[in-house]
Protein backbone atom coordinates (compact mmCIF):
# COMPACT_ATOMS: atom_id res chain seq x y z
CA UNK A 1 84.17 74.68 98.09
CA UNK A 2 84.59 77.90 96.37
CA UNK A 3 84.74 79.78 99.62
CA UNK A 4 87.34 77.18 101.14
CA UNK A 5 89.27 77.84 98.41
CA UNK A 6 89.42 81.44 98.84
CA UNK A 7 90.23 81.18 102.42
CA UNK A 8 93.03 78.94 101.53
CA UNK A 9 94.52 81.43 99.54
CA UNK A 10 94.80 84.32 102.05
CA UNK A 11 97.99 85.74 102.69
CA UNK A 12 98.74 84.67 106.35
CA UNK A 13 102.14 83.61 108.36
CA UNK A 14 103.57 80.47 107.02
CA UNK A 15 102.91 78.59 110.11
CA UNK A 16 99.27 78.92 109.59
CA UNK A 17 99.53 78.67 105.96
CA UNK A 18 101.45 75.44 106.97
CA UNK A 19 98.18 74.51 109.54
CA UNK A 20 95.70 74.91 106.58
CA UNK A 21 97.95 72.76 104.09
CA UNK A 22 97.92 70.09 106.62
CA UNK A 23 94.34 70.41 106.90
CA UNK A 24 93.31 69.80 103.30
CA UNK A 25 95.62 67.64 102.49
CA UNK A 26 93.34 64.99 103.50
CA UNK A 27 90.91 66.08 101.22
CA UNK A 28 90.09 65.89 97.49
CA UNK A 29 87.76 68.65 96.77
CA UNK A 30 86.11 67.43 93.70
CA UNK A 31 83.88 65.25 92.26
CA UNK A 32 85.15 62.02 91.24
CA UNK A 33 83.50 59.12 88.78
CA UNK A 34 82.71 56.21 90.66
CA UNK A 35 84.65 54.32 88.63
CA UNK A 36 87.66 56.40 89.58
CA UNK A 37 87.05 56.55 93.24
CA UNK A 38 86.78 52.23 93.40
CA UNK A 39 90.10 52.01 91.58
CA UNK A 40 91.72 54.47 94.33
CA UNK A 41 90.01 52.16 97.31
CA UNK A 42 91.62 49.06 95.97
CA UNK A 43 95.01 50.48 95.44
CA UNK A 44 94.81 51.41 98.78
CA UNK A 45 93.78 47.81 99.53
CA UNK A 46 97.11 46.53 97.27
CA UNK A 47 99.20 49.39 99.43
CA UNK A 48 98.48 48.52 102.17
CA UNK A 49 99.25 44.30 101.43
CA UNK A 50 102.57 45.91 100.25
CA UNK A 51 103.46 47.38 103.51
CA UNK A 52 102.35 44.55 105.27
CA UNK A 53 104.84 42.23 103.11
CA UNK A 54 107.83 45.25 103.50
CA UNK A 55 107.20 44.95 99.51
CA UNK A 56 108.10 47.66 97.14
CA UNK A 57 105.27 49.96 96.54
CA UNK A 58 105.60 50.52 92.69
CA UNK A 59 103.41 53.43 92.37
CA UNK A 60 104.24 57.23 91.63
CA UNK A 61 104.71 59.28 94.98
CA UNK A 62 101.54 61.84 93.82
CA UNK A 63 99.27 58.88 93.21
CA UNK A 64 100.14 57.66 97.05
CA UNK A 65 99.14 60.80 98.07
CA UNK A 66 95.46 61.13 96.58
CA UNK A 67 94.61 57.49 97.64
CA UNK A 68 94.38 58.83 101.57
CA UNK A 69 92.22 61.85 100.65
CA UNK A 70 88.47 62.22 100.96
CA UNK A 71 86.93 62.86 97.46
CA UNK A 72 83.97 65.63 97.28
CA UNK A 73 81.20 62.65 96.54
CA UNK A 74 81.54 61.45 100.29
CA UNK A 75 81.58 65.10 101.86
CA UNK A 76 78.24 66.09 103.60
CA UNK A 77 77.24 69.23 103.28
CA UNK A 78 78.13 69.69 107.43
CA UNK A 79 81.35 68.24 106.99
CA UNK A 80 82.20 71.20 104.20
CA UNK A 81 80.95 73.63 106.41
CA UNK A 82 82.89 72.23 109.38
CA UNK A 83 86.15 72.40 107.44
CA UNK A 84 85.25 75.49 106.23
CA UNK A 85 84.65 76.76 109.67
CA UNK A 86 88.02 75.41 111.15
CA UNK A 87 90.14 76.97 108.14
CA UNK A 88 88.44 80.61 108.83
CA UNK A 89 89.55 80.50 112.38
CA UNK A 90 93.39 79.93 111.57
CA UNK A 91 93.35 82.25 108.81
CA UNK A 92 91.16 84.92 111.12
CA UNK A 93 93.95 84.10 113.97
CA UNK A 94 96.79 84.34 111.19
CA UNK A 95 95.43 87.75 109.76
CA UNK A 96 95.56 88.93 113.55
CA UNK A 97 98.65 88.29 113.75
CA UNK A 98 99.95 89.97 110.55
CA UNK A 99 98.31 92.84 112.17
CA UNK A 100 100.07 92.86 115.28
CA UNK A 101 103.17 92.52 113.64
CA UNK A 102 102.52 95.51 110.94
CA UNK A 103 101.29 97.96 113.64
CA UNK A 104 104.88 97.19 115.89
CA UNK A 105 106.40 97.13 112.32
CA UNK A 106 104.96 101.17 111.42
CA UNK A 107 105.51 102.08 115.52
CA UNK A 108 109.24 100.57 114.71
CA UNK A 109 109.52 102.88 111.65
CA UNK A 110 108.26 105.83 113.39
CA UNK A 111 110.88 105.57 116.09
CA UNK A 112 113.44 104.84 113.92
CA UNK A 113 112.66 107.96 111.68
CA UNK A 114 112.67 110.17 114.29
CA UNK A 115 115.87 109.02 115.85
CA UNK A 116 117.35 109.21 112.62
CA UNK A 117 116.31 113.20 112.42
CA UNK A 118 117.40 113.67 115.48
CA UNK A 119 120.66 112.52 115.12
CA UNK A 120 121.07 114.87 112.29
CA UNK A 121 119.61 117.85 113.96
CA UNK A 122 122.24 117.09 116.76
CA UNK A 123 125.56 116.40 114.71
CA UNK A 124 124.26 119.65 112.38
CA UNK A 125 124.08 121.56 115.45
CA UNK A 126 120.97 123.14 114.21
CA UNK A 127 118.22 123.42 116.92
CA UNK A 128 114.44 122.56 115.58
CA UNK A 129 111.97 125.39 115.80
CA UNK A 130 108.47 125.34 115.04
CA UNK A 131 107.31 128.06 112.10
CA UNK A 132 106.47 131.48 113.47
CA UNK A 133 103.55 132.96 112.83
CA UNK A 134 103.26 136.47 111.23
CA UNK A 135 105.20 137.72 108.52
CA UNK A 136 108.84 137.56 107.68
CA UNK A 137 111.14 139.35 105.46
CA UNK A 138 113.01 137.56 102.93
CA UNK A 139 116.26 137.80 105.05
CA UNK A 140 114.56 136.22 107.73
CA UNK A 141 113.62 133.76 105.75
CA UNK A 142 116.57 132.64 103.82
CA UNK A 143 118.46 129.57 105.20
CA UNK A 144 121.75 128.68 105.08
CA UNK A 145 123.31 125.67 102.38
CA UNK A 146 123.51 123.80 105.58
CA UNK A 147 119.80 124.11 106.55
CA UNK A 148 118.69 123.70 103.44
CA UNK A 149 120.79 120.36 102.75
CA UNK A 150 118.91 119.46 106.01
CA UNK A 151 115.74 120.39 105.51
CA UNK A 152 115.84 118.38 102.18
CA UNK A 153 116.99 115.45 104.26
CA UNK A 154 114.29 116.02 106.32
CA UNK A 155 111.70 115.91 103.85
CA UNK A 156 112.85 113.31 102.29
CA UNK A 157 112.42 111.03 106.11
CA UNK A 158 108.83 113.00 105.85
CA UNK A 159 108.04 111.30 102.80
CA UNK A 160 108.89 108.04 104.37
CA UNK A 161 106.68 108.40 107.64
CA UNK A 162 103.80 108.25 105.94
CA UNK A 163 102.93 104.75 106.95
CA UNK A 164 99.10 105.81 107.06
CA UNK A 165 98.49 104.31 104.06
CA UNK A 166 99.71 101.14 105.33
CA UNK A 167 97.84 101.10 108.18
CA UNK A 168 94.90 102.12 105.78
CA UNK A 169 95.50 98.86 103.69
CA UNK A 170 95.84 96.77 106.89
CA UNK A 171 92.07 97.78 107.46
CA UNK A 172 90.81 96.75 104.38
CA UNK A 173 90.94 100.58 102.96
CA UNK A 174 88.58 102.11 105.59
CA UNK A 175 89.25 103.71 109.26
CA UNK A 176 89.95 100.33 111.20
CA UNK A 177 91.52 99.42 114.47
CA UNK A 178 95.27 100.01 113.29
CA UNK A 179 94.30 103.61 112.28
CA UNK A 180 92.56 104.55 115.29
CA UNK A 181 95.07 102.80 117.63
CA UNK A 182 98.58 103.22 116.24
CA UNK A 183 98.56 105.94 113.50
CA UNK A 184 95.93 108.46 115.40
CA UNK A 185 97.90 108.22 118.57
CA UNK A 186 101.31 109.39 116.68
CA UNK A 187 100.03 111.67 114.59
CA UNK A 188 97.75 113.50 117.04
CA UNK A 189 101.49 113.74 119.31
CA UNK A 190 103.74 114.43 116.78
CA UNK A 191 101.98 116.60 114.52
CA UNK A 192 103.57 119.83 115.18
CA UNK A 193 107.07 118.37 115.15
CA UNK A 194 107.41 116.75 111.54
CA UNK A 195 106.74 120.37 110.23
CA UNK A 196 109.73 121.73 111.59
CA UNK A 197 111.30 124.62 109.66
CA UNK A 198 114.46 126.70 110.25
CA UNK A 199 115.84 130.35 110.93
């Protein structure tokens, strides 16, 4: 039960989330007293004559609800493993696809950041070059107000590409398949380019 429970609790997509729900709704997943689980079989016995009559059902909405469910006492042991098993596919299925949709979310984000700096190395006029190697003298160093506002922009959008860590936390904080397939691929491209410095 206590792993059940944890699986229920795992942040998936709602429509999985909405799945599970379904799922153990019909269930009761503790122990009951005899004497409480007769009195829920004969209400059910008095519902039902209800409905049957089209009578008014004069019971409270949540106490409907539990008289359906399967209390703990008549679970096998294979039928807790069975609804164990079911729930860890949907939630390994719903994890998946949280996945999927982080990894286009960071490959999004990348795009976006480098149209962004881009569009500001093209409306500033001021053509990207990678550092030189060697030295400089300060005059050759020393950037205009206008390249340094930029390059302060630009650092700032630096800042904000580091989705690594995201992609880290997606793996369970190791090297995992989002790493080695969506952040590895970008970085081992574009690593030259988000250094760029100015004349």
């Amino acid at each position: 039960v206590k792993n059940i429970n944890s699986l229920v609790g795992r942040d998936i997509p709602p429509d999985y989330k909405d799945q599970i729900d379904d799922i153990i709704a019909q269930y009761d997943l503790h122990y009951r007293r005899p004497a409480t689980i007769k009195m829920r079989e004969s209400r059910a016995e008095f519902v039902e004559r209800l409905k049957a009559e089209n009578a008014p059902i004069p019971i409270p909405v949540d106490d409907l609800k539990m008289l359906g469910k399967i209390p703990l006492n008549k679970m096998t042991v294979n039928d807790l493993e069975d609804l164990r098993d079911n729930i860890a596919v949907i939630v390994h299925l719903g994890q998946f696809k949280n996945k999927l949709i982080a990894s286009k979310e960071i490959r999004d984000l990348r795009q976006t950041v480098k149209e962004i700096t881009d569009h500001l190395y093209e409306t500033r006029k001021i053509t990207p070059i990678k550092e030189e190697e060697g030295f400089q003298p300060p005059s050759a160093r020393k950037k205009t107000k206008a390249q340094q506002a930029i390059e302060a922009i630009d650092h700032y959008l630096s800042i904000h590409r580091k989705v690594e860590f995201i992609a880290y936390s997606i793996d369970g904080f190791k090297t995992g398949p989002t790493t080695e397939n969506v952040i590895q691929p970008i970085q081992d491209a574009g690593s030259e380019n988000i250094r760029i410095r100015y004349k």
